[in-house]
Protein backbone atom coordinates (compact mmCIF):
# COMPACT_ATOMS: atom_id res chain seq x y z
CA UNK A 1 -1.99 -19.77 1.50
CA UNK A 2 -2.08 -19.76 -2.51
CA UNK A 3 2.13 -20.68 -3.69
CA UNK A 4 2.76 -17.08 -5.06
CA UNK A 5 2.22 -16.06 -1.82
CA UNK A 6 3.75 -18.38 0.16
CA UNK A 7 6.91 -17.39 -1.95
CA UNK A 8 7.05 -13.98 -1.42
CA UNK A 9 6.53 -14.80 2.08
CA UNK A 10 9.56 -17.26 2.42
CA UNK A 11 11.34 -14.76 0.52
CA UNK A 12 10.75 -12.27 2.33
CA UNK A 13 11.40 -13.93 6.06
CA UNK A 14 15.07 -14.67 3.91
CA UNK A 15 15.17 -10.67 3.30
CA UNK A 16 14.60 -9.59 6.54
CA UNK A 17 17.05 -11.74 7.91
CA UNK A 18 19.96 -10.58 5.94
CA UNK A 19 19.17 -6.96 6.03
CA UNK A 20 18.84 -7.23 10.11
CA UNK A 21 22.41 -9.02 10.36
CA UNK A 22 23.70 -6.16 8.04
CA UNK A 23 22.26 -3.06 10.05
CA UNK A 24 20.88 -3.64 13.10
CA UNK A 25 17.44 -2.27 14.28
CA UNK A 26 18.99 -0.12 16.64
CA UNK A 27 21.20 1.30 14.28
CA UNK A 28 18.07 1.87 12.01
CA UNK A 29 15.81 3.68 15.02
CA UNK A 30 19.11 5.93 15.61
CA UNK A 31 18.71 7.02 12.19
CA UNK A 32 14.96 7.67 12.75
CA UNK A 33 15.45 9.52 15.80
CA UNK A 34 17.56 12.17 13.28
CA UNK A 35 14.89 12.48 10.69
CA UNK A 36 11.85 14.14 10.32
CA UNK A 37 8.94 12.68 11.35
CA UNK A 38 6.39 10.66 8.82
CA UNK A 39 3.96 12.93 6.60
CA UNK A 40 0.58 12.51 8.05
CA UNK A 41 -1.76 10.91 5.32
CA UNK A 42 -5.06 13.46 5.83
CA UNK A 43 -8.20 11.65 4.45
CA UNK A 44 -11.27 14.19 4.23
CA UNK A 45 -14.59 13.25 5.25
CA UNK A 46 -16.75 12.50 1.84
CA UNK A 47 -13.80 13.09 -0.18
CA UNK A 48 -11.69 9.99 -2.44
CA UNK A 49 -8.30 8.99 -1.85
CA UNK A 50 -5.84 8.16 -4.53
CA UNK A 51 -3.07 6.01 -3.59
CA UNK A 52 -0.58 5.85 -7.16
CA UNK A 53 1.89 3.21 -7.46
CA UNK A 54 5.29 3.09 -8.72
CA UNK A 55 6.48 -0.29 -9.53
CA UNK A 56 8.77 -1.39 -12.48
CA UNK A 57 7.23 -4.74 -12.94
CA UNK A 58 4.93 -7.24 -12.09
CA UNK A 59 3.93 -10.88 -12.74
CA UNK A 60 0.85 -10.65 -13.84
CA UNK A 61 1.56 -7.35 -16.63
CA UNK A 62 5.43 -8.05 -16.88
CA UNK A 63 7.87 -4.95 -17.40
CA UNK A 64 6.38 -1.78 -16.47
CA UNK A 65 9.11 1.01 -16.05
CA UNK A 66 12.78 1.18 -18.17
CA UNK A 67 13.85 3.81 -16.47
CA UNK A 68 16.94 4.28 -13.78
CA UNK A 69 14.68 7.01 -11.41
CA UNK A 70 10.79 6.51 -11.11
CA UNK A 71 10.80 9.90 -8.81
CA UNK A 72 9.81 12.13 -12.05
CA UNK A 73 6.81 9.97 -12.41
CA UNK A 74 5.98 9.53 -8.62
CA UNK A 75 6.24 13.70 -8.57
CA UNK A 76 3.91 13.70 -11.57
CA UNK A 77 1.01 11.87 -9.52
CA UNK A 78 1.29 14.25 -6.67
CA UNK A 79 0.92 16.99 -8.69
CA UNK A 80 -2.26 15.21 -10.74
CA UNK A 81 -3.19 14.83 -6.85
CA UNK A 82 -2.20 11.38 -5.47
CA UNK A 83 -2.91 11.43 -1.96
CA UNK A 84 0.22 9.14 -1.29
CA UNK A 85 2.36 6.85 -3.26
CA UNK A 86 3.26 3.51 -3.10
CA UNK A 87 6.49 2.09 -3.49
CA UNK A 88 7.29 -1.42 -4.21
CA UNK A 89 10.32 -2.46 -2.87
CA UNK A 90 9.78 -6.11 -3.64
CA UNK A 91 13.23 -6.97 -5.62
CA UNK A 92 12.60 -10.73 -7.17
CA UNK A 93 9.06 -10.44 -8.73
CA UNK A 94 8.23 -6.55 -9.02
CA UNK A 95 11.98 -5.00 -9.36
CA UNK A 96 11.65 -3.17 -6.31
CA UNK A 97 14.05 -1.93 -3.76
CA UNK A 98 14.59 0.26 -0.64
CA UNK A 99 16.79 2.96 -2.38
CA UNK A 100 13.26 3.56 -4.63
CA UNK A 101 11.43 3.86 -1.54
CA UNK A 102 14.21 6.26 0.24
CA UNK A 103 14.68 8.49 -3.33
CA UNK A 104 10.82 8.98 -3.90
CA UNK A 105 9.89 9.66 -0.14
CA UNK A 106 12.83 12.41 -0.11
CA UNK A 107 11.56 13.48 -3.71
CA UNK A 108 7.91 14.28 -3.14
CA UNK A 109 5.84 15.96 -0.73
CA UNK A 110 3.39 13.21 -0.09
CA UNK A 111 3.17 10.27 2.59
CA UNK A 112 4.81 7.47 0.65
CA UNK A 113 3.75 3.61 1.43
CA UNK A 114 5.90 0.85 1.47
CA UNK A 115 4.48 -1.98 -0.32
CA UNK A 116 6.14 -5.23 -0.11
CA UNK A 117 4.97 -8.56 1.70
CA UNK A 118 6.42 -7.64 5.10
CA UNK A 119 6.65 -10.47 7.52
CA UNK A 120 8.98 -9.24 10.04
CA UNK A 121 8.55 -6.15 12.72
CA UNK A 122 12.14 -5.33 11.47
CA UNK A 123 10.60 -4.31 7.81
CA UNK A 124 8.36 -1.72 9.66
CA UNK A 125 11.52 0.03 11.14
CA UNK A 126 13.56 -0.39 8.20
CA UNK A 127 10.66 1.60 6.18
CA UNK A 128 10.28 4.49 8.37
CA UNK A 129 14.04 4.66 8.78
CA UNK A 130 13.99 4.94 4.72
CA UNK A 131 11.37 7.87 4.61
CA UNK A 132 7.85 5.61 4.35
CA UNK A 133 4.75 7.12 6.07
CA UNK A 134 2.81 4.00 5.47
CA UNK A 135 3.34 -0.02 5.27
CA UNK A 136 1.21 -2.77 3.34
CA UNK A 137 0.37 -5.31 5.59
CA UNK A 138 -1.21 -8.43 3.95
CA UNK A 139 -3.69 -10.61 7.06
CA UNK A 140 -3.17 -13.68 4.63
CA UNK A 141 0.87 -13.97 6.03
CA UNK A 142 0.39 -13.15 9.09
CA UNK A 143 -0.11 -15.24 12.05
CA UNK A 144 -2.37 -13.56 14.23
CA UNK A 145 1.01 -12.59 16.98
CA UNK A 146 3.19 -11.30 14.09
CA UNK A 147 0.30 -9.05 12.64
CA UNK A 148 -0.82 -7.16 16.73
CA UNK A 149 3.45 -7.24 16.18
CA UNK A 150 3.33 -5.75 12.81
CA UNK A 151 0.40 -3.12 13.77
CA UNK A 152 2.17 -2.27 16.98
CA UNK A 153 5.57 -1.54 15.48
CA UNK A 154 3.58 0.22 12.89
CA UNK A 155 1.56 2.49 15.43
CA UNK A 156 4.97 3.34 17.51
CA UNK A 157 6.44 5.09 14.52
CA UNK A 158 3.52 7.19 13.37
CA UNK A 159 3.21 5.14 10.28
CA UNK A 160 -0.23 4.35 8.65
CA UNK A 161 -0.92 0.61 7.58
CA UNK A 162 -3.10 -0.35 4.71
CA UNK A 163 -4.26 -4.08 6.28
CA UNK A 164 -5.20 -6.29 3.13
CA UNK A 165 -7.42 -8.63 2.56
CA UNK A 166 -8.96 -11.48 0.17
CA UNK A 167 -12.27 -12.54 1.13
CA UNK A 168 -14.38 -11.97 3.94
CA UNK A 169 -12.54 -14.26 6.39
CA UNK A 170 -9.36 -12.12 6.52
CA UNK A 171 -11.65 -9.36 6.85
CA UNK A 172 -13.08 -11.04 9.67
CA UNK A 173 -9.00 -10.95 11.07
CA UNK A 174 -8.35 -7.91 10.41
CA UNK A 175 -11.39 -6.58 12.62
CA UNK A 176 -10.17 -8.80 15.04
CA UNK A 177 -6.78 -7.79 15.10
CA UNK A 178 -7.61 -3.90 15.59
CA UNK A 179 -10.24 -4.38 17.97
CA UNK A 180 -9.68 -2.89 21.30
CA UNK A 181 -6.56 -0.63 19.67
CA UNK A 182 -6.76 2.83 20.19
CA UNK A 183 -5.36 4.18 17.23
CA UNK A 184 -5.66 8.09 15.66
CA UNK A 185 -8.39 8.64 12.55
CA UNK A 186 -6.67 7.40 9.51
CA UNK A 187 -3.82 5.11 10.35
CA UNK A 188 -4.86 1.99 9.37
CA UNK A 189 -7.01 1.67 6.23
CA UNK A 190 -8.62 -1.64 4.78
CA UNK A 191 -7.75 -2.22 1.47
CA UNK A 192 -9.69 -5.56 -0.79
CA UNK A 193 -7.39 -6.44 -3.03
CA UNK A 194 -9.36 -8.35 -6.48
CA UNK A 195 -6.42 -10.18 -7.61
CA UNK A 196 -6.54 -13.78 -6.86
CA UNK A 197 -3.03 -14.42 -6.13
CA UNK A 198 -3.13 -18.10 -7.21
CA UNK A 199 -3.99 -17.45 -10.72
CA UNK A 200 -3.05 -13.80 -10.61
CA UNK A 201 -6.27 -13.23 -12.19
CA UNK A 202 -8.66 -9.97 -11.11
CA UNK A 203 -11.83 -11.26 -10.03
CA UNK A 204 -13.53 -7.18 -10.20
CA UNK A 205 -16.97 -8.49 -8.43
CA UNK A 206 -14.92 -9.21 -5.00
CA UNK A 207 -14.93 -5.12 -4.67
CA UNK A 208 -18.84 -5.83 -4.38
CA UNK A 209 -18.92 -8.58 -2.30
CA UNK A 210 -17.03 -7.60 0.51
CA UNK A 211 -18.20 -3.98 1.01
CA UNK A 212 -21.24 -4.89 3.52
CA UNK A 213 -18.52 -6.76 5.58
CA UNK A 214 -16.67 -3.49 5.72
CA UNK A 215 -17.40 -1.35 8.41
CA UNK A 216 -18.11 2.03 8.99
CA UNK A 217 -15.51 4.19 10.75
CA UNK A 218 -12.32 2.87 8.85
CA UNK A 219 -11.79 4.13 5.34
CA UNK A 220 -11.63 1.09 2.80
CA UNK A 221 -9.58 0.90 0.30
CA UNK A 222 -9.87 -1.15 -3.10
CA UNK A 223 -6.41 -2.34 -4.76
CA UNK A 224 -5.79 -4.41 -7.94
CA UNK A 225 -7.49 -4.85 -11.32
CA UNK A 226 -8.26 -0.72 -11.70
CA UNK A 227 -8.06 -0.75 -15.49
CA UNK A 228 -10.03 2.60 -16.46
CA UNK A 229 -11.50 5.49 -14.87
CA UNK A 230 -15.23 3.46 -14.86
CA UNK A 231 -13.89 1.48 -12.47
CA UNK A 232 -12.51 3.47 -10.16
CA UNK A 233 -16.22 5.11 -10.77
CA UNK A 234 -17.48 1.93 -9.42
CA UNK A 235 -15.72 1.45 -6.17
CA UNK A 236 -16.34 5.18 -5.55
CA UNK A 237 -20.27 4.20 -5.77
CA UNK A 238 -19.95 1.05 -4.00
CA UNK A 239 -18.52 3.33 -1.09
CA UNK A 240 -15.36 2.97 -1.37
CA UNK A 241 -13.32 5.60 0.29
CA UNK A 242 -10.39 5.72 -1.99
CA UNK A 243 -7.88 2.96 -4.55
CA UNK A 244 -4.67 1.69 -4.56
CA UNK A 245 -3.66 2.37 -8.47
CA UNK A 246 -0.87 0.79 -9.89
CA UNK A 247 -0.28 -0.56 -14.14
CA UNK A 248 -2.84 1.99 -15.16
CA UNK A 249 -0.92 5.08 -13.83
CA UNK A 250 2.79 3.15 -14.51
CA UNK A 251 1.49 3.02 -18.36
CA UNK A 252 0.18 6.42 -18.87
CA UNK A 253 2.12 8.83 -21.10
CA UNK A 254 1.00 11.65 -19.16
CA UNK A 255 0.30 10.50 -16.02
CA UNK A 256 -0.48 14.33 -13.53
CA UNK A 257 -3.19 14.18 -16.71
CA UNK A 258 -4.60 10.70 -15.76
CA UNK A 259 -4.54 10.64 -11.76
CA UNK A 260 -6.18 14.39 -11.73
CA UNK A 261 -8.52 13.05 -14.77
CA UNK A 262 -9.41 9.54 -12.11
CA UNK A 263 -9.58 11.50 -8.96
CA UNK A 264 -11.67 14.20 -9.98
CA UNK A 265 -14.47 11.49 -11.45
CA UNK A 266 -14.09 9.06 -8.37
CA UNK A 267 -15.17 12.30 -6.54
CA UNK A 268 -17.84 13.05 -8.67
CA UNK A 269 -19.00 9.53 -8.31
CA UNK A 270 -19.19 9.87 -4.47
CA UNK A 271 -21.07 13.38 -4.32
């Protein structure tokens, strides 16, 4: 495991820990129990899903977002036609936290993803108590116990997962871990994420590589390194079935105008 991510791991382990001596998970499933239940996120057959990201920073691009509310912009990509958005609620490294999760996923009418670098079947409950429909999980992290954990708690509150990976070995674990699971059409996508989280450079020709170890049957996902609309083009060739998009939306002036501009040419690309 490359030290960025080792950090956010160990980081995260420490979040986990002091949110669950704060509020309890039972006290967070006794919220759930009052709320409505997650928004389904409906992938058509033949069709390109575009997942838009709301973050206010990152490492690798720095500051990406001034502002005090990001649910203006998050409404704007649902209404350019974002299938879902995510919401990074990492606070130390991408500015995130829960309350943007909980103010977007009450502010728009899409399934909203939590993206962080969960670690802890806690995190799960604590998103779907705060309005997620979805969870990152990231196979690198994980022991192989805490993921079937992870994708359990996962399945047992309707949430989707999008299970990353690097290279074909944690694709290789991620088959592994949903093998034998009987879950619904949809709920757990693979995403290949291009950034090389030890240099936090994209390596673009990774969205190549691992697409014959993809399989048919589970809608893959490319993340990371989506600059312009060619290449979200490309992974809609390569047979990609949708893309995670995060800086490229965060930086447009008008982005409904971009993500309807993206989505409608991935589509093109796959017809």
């Amino acid at each position: 495991m490359s030290g960025f991510l080792e950090e956010m791991r160990a980081a995260s382990a420490a979040r986990a820990a002091e949110s669950s001596s704060r509020v309890s998970a039972a006290a967070l499933e006794s919220r759930i129990a009052r709320s409505a239940p997650p928004r389904p996120l409906a992938l058509r057959a033949g069709a390109f899903a575009v997942l838009a990201e709301v973050k206010r920073s990152s490492p690798a691009l720095g500051s990406l977002a001034t502002e005090a509310s990001l649910v203006p912009r998050a409404r704007a990509y649902v209404d350019g036609g974002a299938d879902a958005v995510s919401v990074l609620t990492e606070p130390a490294r991408f500015g995130g936290s829960i309350e943007d999760l909980e103010e977007i996923a009450g502010a728009v009418g899409a399934p909203v993803l939590r993206k962080d670098f969960l670690v802890d079947p806690y995190q799960i409950v604590e998103a779907r108590a705060h309005g997620a429909s979805g969870v990152l999980l990231i196979a690198r992290i994980l022991p192989d116990a805490t993921l079937a954990a992870m994708l359990d708690a996962s399945s047992s509150h309707g949430l989707f997962v999008l299970l990353e990976s690097f290279d074909a070995a944690d694709v290789r674990r991620c088959l592994a871990a949903l093998e034998g699971r009987a879950r619904g059409s949809g709920d757990v996508l693979l995403g290949v994420n291009c950034r090389d989280l030890d240099t936090l450079a994209v390596d673009s020709g990774r969205f190549a590589a691992l697409r014959p170890h993809l399989p048919p049957g589970i809608p893959c996902i490319a993340e990371s390194g989506l600059a312009a609309v060619q290449d979200l083009v490309r992974v809609a060739e390569l047979g990609y079935d949708g893309a995670l998009v995060g800086a490229a939306f965060m930086r447009a002036t008008e982005p409904r105008a971009r993500v309807a501009e993206w989505k409608a040419a991935a589509i093109e690309a796959r017809s």
